[in-house]
Structure formats: structure tokens, C-alpha cells
C-alpha atoms as a PDB file:
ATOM      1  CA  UNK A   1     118.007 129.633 -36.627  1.00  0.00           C
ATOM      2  CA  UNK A   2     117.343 133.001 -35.182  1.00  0.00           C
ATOM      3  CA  UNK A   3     115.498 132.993 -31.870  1.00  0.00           C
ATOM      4  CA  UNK A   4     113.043 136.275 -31.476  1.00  0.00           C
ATOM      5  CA  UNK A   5     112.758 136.890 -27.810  1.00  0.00           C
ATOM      6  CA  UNK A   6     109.415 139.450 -27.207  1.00  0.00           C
ATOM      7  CA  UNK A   7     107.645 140.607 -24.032  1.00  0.00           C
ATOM      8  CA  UNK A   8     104.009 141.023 -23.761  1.00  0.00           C
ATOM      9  CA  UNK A   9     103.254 143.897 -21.080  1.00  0.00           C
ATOM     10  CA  UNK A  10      99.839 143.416 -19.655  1.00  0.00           C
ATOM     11  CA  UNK A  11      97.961 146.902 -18.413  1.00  0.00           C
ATOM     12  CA  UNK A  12      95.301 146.130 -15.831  1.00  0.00           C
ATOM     13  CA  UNK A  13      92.730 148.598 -15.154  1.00  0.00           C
ATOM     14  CA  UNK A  14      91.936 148.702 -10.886  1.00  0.00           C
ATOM     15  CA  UNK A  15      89.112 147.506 -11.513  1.00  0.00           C
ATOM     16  CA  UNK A  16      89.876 144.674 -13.467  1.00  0.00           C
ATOM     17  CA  UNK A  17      87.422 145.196 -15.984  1.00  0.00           C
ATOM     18  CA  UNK A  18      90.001 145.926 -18.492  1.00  0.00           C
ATOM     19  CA  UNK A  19      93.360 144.651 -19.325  1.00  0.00           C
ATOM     20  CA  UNK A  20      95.578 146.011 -22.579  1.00  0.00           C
ATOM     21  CA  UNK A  21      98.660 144.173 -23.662  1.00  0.00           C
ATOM     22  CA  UNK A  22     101.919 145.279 -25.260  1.00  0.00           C
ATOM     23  CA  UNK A  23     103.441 143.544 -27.097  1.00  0.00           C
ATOM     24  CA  UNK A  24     107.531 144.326 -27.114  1.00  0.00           C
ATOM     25  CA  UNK A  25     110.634 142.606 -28.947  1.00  0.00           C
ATOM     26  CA  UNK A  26     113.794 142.999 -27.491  1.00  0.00           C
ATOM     27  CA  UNK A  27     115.023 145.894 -29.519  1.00  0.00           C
ATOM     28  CA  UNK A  28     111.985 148.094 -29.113  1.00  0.00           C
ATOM     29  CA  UNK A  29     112.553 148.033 -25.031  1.00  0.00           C
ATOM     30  CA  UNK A  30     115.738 148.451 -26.221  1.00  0.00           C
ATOM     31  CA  UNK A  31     115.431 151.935 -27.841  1.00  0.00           C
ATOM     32  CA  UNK A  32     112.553 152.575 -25.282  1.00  0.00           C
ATOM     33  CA  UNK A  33     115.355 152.766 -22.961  1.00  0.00           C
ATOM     34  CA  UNK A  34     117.758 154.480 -24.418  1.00  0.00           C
ATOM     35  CA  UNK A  35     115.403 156.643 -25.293  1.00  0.00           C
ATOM     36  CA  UNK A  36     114.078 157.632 -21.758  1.00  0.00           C
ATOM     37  CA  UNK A  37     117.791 157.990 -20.608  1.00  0.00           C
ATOM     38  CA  UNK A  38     118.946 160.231 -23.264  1.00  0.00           C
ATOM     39  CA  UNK A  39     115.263 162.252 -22.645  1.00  0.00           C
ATOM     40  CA  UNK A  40     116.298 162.586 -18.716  1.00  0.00           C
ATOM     41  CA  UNK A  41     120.044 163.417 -19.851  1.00  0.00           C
ATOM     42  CA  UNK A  42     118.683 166.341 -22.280  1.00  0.00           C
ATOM     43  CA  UNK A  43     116.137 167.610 -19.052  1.00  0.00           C
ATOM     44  CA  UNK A  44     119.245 167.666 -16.896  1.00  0.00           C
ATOM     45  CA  UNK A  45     121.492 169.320 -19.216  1.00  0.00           C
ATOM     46  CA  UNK A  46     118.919 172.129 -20.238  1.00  0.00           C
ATOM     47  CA  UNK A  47     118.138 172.661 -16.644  1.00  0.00           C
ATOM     48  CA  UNK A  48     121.767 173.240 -15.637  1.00  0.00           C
ATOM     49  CA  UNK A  49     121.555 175.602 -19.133  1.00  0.00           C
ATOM     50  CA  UNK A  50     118.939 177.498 -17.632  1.00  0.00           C
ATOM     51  CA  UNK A  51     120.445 177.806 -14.139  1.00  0.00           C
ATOM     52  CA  UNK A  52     123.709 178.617 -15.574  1.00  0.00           C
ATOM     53  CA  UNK A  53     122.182 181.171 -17.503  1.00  0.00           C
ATOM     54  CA  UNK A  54     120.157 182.638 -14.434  1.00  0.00           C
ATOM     55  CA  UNK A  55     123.456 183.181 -12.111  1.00  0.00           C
ATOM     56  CA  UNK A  56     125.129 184.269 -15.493  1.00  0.00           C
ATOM     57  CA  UNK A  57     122.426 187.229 -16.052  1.00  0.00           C
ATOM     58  CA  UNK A  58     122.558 187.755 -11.941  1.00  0.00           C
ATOM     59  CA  UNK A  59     126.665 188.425 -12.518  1.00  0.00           C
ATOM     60  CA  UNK A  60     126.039 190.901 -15.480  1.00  0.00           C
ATOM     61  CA  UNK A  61     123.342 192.894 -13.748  1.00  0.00           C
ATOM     62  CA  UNK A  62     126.673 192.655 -10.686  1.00  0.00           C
ATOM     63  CA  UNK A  63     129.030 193.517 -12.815  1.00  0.00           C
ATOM     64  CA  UNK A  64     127.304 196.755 -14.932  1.00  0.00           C
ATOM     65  CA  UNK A  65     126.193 198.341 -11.304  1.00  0.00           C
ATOM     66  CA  UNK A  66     129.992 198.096 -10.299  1.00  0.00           C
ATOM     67  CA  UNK A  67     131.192 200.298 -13.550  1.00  0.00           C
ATOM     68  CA  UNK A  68     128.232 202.673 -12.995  1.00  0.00           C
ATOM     69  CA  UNK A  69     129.745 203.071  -9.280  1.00  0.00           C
ATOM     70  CA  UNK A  70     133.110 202.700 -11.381  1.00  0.00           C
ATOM     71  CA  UNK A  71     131.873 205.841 -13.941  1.00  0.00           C
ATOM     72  CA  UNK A  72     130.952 208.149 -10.838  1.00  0.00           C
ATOM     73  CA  UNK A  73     134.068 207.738  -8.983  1.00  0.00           C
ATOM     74  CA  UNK A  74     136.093 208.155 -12.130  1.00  0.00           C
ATOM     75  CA  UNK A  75     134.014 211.657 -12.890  1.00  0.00           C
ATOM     76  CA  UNK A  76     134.746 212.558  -8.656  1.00  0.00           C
ATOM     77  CA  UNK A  77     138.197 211.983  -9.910  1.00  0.00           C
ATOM     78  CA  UNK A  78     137.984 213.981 -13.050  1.00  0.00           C
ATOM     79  CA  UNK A  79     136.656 217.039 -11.256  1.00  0.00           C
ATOM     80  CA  UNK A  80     139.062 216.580  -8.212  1.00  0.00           C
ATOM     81  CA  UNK A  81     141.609 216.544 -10.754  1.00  0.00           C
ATOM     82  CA  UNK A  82     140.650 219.949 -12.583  1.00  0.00           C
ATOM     83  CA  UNK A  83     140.248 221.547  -9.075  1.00  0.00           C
ATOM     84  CA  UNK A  84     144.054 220.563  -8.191  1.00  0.00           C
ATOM     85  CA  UNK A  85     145.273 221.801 -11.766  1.00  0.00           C
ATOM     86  CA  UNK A  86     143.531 225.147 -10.939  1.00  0.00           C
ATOM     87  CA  UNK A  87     145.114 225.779  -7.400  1.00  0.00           C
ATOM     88  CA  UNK A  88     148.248 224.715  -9.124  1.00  0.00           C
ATOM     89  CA  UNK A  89     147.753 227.075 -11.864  1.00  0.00           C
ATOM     90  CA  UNK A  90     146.770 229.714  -9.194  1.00  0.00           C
ATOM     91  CA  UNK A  91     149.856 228.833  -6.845  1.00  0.00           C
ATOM     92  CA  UNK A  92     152.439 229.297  -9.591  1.00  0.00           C
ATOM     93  CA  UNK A  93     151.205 232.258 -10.867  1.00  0.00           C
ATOM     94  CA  UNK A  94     151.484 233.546  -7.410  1.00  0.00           C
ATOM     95  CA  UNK A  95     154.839 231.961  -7.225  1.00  0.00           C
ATOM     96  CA  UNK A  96     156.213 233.713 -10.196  1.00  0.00           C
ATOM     97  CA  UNK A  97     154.660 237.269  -9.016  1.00  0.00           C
ATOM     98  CA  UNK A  98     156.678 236.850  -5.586  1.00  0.00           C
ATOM     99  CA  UNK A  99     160.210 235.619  -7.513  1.00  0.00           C
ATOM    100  CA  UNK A 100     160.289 237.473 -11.021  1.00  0.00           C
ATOM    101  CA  UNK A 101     162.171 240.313 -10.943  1.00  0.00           C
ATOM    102  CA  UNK A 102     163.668 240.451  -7.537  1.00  0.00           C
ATOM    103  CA  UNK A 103     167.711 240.880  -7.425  1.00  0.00           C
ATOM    104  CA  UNK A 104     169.805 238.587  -5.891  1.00  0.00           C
ATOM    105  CA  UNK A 105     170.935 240.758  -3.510  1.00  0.00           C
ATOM    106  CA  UNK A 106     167.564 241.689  -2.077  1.00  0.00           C
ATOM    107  CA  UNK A 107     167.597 242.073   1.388  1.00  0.00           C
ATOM    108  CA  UNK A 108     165.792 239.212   3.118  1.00  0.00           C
ATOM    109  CA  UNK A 109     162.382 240.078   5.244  1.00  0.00           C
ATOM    110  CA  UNK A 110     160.760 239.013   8.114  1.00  0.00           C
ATOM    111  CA  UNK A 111     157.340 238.626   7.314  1.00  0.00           C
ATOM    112  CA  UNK A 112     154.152 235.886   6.657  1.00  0.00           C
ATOM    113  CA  UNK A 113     152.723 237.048   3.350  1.00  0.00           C
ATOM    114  CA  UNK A 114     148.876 237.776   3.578  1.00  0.00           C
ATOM    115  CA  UNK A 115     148.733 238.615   7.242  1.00  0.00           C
ATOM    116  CA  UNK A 116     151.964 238.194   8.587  1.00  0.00           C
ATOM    117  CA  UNK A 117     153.996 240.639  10.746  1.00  0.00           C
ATOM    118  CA  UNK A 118     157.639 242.005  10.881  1.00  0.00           C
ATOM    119  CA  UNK A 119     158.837 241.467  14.047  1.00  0.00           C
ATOM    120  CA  UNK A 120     161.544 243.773  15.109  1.00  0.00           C
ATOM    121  CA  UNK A 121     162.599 246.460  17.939  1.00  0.00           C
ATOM    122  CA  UNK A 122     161.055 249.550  17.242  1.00  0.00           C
ATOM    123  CA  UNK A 123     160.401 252.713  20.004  1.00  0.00           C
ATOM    124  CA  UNK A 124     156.797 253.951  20.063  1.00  0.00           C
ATOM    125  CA  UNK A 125     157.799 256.772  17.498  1.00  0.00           C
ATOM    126  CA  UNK A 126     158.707 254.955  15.338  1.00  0.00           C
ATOM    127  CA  UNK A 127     155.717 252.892  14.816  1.00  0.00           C
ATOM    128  CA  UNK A 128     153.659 256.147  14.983  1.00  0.00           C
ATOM    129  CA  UNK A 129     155.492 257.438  12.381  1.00  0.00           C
ATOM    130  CA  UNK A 130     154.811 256.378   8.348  1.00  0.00           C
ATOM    131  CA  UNK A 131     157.413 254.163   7.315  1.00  0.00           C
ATOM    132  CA  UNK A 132     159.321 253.903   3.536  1.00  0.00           C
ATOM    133  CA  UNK A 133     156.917 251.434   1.581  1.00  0.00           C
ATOM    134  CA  UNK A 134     159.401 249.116   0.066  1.00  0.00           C
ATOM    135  CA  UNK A 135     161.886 247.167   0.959  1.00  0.00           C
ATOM    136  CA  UNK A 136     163.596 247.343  -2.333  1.00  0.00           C
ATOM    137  CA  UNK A 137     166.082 250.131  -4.005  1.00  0.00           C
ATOM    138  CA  UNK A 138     163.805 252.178  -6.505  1.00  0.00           C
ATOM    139  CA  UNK A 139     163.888 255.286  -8.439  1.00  0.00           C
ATOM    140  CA  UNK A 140     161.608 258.147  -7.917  1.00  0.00           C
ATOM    141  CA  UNK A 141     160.305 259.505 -11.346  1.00  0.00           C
ATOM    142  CA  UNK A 142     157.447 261.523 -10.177  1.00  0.00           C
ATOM    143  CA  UNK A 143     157.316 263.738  -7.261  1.00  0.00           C
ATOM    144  CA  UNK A 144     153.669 264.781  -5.573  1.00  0.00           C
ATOM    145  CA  UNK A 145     152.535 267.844  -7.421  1.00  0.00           C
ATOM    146  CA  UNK A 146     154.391 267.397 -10.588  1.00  0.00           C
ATOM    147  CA  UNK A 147     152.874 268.310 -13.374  1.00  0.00           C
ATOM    148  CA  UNK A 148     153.368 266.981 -17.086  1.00  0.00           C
ATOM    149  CA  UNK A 149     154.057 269.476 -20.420  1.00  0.00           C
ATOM    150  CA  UNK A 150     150.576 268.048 -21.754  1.00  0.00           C
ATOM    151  CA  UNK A 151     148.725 268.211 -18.266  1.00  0.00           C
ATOM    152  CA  UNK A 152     146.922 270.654 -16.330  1.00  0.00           C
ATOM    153  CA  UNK A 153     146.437 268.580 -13.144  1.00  0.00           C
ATOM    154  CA  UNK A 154     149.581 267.772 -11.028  1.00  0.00           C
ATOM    155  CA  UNK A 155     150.492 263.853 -10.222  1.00  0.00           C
ATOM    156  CA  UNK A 156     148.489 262.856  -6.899  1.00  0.00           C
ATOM    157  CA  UNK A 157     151.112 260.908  -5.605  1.00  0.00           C
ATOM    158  CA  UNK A 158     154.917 259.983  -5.762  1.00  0.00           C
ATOM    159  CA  UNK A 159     155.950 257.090  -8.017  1.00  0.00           C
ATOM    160  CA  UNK A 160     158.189 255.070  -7.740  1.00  0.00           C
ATOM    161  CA  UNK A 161     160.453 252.642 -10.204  1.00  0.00           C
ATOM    162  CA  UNK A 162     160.793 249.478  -9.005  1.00  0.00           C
ATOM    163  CA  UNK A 163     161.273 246.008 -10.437  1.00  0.00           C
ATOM    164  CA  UNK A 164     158.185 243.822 -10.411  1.00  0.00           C
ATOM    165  CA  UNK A 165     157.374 241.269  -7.296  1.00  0.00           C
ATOM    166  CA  UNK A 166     158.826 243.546  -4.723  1.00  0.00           C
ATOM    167  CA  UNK A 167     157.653 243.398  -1.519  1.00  0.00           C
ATOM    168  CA  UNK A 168     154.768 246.938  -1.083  1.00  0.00           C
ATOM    169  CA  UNK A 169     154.823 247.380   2.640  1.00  0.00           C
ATOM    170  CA  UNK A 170     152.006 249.140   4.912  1.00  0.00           C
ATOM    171  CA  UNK A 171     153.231 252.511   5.699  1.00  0.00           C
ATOM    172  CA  UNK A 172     151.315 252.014   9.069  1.00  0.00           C
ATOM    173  CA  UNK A 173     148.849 250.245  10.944  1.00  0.00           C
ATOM    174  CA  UNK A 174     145.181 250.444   9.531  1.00  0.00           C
ATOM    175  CA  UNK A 175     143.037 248.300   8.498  1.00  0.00           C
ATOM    176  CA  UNK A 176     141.852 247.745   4.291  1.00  0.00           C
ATOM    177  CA  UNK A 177     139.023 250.179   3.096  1.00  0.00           C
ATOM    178  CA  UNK A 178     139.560 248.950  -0.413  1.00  0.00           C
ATOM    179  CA  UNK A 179     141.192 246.677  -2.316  1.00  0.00           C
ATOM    180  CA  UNK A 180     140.322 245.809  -6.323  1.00  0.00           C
ATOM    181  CA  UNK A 181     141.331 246.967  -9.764  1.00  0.00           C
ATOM    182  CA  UNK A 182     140.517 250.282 -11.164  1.00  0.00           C
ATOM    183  CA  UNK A 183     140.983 251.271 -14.421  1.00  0.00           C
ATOM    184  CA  UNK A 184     143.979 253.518 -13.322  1.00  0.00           C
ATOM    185  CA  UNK A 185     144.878 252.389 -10.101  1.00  0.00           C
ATOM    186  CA  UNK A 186     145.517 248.803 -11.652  1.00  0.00           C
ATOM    187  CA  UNK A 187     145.458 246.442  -8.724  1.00  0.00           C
ATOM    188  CA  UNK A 188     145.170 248.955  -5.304  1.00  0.00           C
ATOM    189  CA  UNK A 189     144.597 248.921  -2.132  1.00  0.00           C
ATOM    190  CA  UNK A 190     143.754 251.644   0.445  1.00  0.00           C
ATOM    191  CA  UNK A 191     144.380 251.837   4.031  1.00  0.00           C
ATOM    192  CA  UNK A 192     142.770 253.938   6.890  1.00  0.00           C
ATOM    193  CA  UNK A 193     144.961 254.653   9.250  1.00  0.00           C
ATOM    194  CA  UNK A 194     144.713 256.593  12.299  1.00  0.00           C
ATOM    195  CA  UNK A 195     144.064 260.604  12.803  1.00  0.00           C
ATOM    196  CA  UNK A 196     142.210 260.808   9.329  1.00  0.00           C
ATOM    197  CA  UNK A 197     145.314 259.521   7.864  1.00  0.00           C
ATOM    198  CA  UNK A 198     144.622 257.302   4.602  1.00  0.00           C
ATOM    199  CA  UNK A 199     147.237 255.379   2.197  1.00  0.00           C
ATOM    200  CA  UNK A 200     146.940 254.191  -1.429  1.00  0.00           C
ATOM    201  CA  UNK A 201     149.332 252.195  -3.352  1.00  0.00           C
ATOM    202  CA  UNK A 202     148.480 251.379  -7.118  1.00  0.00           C
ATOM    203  CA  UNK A 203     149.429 249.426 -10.091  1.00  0.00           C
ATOM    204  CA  UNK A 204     150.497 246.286  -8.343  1.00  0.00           C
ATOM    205  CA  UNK A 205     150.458 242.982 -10.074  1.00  0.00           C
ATOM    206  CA  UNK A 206     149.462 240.539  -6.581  1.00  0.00           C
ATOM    207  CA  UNK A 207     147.512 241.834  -3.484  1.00  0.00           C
ATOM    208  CA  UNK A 208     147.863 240.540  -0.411  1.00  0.00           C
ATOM    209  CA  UNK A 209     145.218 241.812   1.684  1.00  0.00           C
ATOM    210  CA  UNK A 210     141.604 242.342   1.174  1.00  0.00           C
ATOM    211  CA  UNK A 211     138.760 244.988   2.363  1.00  0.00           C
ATOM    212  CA  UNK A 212     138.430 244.612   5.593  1.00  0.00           C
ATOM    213  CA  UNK A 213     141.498 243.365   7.519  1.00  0.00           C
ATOM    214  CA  UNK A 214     143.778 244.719   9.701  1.00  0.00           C
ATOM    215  CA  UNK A 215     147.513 245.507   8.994  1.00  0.00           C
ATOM    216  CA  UNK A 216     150.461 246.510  11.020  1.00  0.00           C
ATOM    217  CA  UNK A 217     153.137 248.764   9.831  1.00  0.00           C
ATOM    218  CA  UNK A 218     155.923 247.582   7.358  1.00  0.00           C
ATOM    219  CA  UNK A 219     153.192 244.355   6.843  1.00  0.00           C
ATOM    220  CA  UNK A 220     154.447 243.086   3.225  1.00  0.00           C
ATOM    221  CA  UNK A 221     150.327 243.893   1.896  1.00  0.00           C
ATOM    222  CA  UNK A 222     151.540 243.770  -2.358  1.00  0.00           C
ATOM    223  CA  UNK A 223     153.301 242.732  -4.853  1.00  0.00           C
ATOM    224  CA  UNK A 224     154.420 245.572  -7.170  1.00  0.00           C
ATOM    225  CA  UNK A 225     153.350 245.546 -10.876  1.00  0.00           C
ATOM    226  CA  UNK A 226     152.342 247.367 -14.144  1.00  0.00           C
ATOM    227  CA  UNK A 227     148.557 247.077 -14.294  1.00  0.00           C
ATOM    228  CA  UNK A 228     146.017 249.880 -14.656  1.00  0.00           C
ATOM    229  CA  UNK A 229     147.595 252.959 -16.808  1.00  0.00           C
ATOM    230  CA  UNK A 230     151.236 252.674 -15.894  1.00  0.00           C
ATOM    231  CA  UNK A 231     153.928 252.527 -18.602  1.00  0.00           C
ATOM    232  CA  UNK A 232     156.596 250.433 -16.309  1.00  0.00           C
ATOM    233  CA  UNK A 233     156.452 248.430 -12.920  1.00  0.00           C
ATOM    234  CA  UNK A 234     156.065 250.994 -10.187  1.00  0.00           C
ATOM    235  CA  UNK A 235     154.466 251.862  -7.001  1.00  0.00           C
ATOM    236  CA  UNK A 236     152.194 254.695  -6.905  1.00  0.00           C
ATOM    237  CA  UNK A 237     152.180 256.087  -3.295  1.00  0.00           C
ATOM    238  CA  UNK A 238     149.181 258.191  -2.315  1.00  0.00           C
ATOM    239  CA  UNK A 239     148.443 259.936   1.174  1.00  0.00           C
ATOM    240  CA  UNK A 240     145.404 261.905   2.310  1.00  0.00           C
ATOM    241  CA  UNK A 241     144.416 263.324   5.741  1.00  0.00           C
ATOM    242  CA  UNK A 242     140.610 263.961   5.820  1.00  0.00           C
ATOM    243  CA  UNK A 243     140.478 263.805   1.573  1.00  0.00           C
ATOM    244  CA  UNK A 244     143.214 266.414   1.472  1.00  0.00           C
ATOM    245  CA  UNK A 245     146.362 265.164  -0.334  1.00  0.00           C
ATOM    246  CA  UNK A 246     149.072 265.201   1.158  1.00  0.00           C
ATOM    247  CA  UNK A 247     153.012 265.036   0.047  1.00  0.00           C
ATOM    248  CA  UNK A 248     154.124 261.600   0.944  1.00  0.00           C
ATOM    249  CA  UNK A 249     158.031 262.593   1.107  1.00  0.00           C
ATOM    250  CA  UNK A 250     156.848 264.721   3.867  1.00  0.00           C
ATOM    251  CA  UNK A 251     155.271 262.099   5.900  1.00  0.00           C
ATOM    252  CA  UNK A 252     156.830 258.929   5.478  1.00  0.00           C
ATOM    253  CA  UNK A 253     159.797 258.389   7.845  1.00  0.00           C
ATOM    254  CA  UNK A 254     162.539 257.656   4.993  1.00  0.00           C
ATOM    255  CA  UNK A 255     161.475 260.995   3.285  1.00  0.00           C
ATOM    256  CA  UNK A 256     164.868 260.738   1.847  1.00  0.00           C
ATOM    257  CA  UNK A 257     164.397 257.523  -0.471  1.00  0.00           C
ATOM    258  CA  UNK A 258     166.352 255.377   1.800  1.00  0.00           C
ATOM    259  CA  UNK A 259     165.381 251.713   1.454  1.00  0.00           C
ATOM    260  CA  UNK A 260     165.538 248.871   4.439  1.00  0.00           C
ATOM    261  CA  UNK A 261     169.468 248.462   3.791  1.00  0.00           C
ATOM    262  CA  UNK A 262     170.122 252.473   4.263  1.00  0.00           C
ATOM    263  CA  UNK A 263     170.815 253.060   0.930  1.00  0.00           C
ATOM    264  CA  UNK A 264     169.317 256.359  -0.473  1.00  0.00           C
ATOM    265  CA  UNK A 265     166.981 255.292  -3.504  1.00  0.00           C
ATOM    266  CA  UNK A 266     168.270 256.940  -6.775  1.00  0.00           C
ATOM    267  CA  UNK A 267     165.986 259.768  -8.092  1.00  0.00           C
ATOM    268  CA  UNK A 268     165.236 260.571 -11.586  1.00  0.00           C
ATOM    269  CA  UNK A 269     164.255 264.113 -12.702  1.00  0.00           C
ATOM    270  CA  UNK A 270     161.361 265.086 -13.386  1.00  0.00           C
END
């Protein structure tokens, strides 16, 4: 014989005008329970959903602001990057200008390229007087004055055969009036110097100096070349006193084509 235990909950109003009454077996409070509990577990579990959800959103917005930071440091580093590869590009082209060419047994220098200074004993006529303009052995091919079967005007200058990268030297001290590339010239540069006394030297493949600054004499001011019309790495030498051309065998101190070691420079005929 089965035994059906029931409750009867009894609702009273305040007043106590009204009462209700439930009537409730033992399995219905049962499941009412268990009911309510699982309700209150399912609140608590979608609440911590939600909040885990919240602080989840809170680390993405975190976490896309640090690769946006990320992004403009790695473009910083891009264009940093490009910038060095230039200067490198620019410092090994200037590296090869200053090496290629030059013999081993060049004779070494005393200078600081692009503003630097030989330093040795010299008496005051000496440094008043025009000095040889390289410090390597060269040939002469074409004297001041020399004129060419198919020409009418005579050469403006001397020339002077010489390997490429060897050191062009300031004849005197001056200071730049020009410095560029001319169509003929090739890379130049053109010194004032004192008494009306001006100095070109043309076709060089590096420059040194630029308009403008000050150079002492036998300062290392070019690199020699083959730009502008030339058919072969030389140096054209060019002197003028008061826009008068002038023969620079005549002038410069080593008139005879000696270069720095005292070895007359071979000459060519003309």
C-alpha cells in the first residue's frame, strides 16, 4: 500500500481577507526545486558568459591597438631600412671611385678627403707657387694650344692620361666658384685663386668639394674620371688669369710632368 505524502501551502493576503491554498505532492516540490536550482545555475553561468565575453572584447580592442602601434613601427623600420640601403649604396659607390684603378704602388698621401689638408714642410714659395695636380704618374696627350686635323680652335687646356680614382689635387689655395657637371666638362670644379688666378679641372668621376669652400694647395678636391666628352679617364687642367688662358706647363711648379715621387710623367705626342 502506497502512502501519497502532499503539502497544502496556504497564501494569506495581509489583510486576511483572503487566503489561497496549494496543494503540492511530494514530487511536484520536488521538480519545483530542482527546477529553481538549475534556473539560478543557468543565471550564473550566462552571467559569467557575458562577463567573460565583456573582458574578452576589452582584450581584442587591447590587442588590435598594439599591432596598429605594431604596423607603424614596422613601416619606421621599413623606411629606416631603405634610408641605410641608400647611404650604403652611396658609400660604396664612393668606395669603388676612390680604389678602382689605382696601382699598387701608388704613393701614399697625407690628406682628409672632402676638406682635409696635406701637412708637410713647405717655404713660402712654394706654397705661392701652382703645384703639379696629381699625385699619380700620367701621360700628357694634349698640350695647351694644340690644335686637332679636324679643328679650328686649339685645346684650352693640357690633358692628362691617368687611371681613374686618382687623387686631383688643388693647384693652390682658393676657394670653389663652381662645381657641377657640364656637358663637356663632365664632373668640374673651378677654383679662384689669388691675383686673378683661376683653375679648372674636368671630366672627373667623384668631387670632393662644393661651391663655396675653401681649399689649400695640394688639397686632394677629385677623383679623376671619364664623364662629359672625354674618350678615356683623364684630367683636363685649365688656367686663366683675368679670363685670359693661360699655359698651365708654364705655371704649375712641376712644369716638367714630374709626379709626387719625382718621376717625370711620360708624354705622348701630339
Amino acid at each position: 500500500m502506497t502512502i501519497l505524502r502532499r503539502w497544502t501551502l496556504q497564501l494569506v493576503r495581509r489583510d486576511g481577507r483572503r487566503v489561497r491554498s496549494l496543494s503540492l505532492s511530494r514530487a511536484r516540490l520536488l521538480l519545483s526545486v530542482a527546477g529553481t536550482i538549475i534556473g539560478l545555475a543557468g543565471l550564473g553561468f550566462l552571467g559569467g558568459f557575458l562577463t567573460a565575453s565583456r573582458a574578452e572584447s576589452r582584450r581584442v580592442l587591447e590587442l588590435e591597438a598594439e599591432v596598429a602601434t605594431l604596423e607603424g613601427e614596422r613601416e619606421r623600420t621599413n623606411r629606416l631600412a631603405g634610408r641605410l640601403n641608400e647611404l650604403e649604396e652611396d658609400f660604396g659607390l664612393l668606395q669603388d671611385a676612390v680604389t678602382s684603378g689605382r696601382p699598387a704602388e701608388s704613393p701614399p698621401v697625407n690628406v682628409v678627403l672632402g676638406g682635409g689638408v696635406e701637412i708637410r714642410s713647405r717655404t713660402s714659395a712654394e706654397a705661392a707657387t701652382p703645384a703639379w695636380p696629381l699625385t699619380q704618374r700620367g701621360f700628357i696627350t694634349r698640350h695647351f694650344g694644340s690644335r686637332p686635323a679636324d679643328s679650328r680652335e686649339g685645346h684650352t687646356g693640357l690633358d692628362i692620361a691617368v687611371s681613374t680614382g686618382s687623387y686631383v689635387r688643388a693647384i693652390q689655395a682658393g676657394r670653389v666658384e663652381a662645381a657641377g657637371e657640364d656637358p663637356i666638362y663632365g664632373k668640374f670644379l673651378r677654383i679662384a685663386h689669388a691675383d686673378g688666378l683661376t683653375s679648372l679641372y674636368g671630366h672627373n668621376a667623384w668631387l670632393f668639394a662644393a661651391a663655396g669652400d675653401a681649399v689649400e694647395r695640394l688639397e686632394v678636391i677629385a677623383l679623376t674620371g671619364n664623364t662629359g666628352r672625354s674618350s678615356a679617364p683623364h684630367l683636363h687642367l685649365e688656367l686663366a688669369r683675368n679670363g685670359v688662358l693661360l699655359d698651365p706647363l708654364s705655371l704649375v711648379a712641376d712644369h716638367s710632368g714630374r709626379d709626387s715621387t719625382g718621376a717625370p710623367a711620360e708624354r705622348q705626342p701630339e
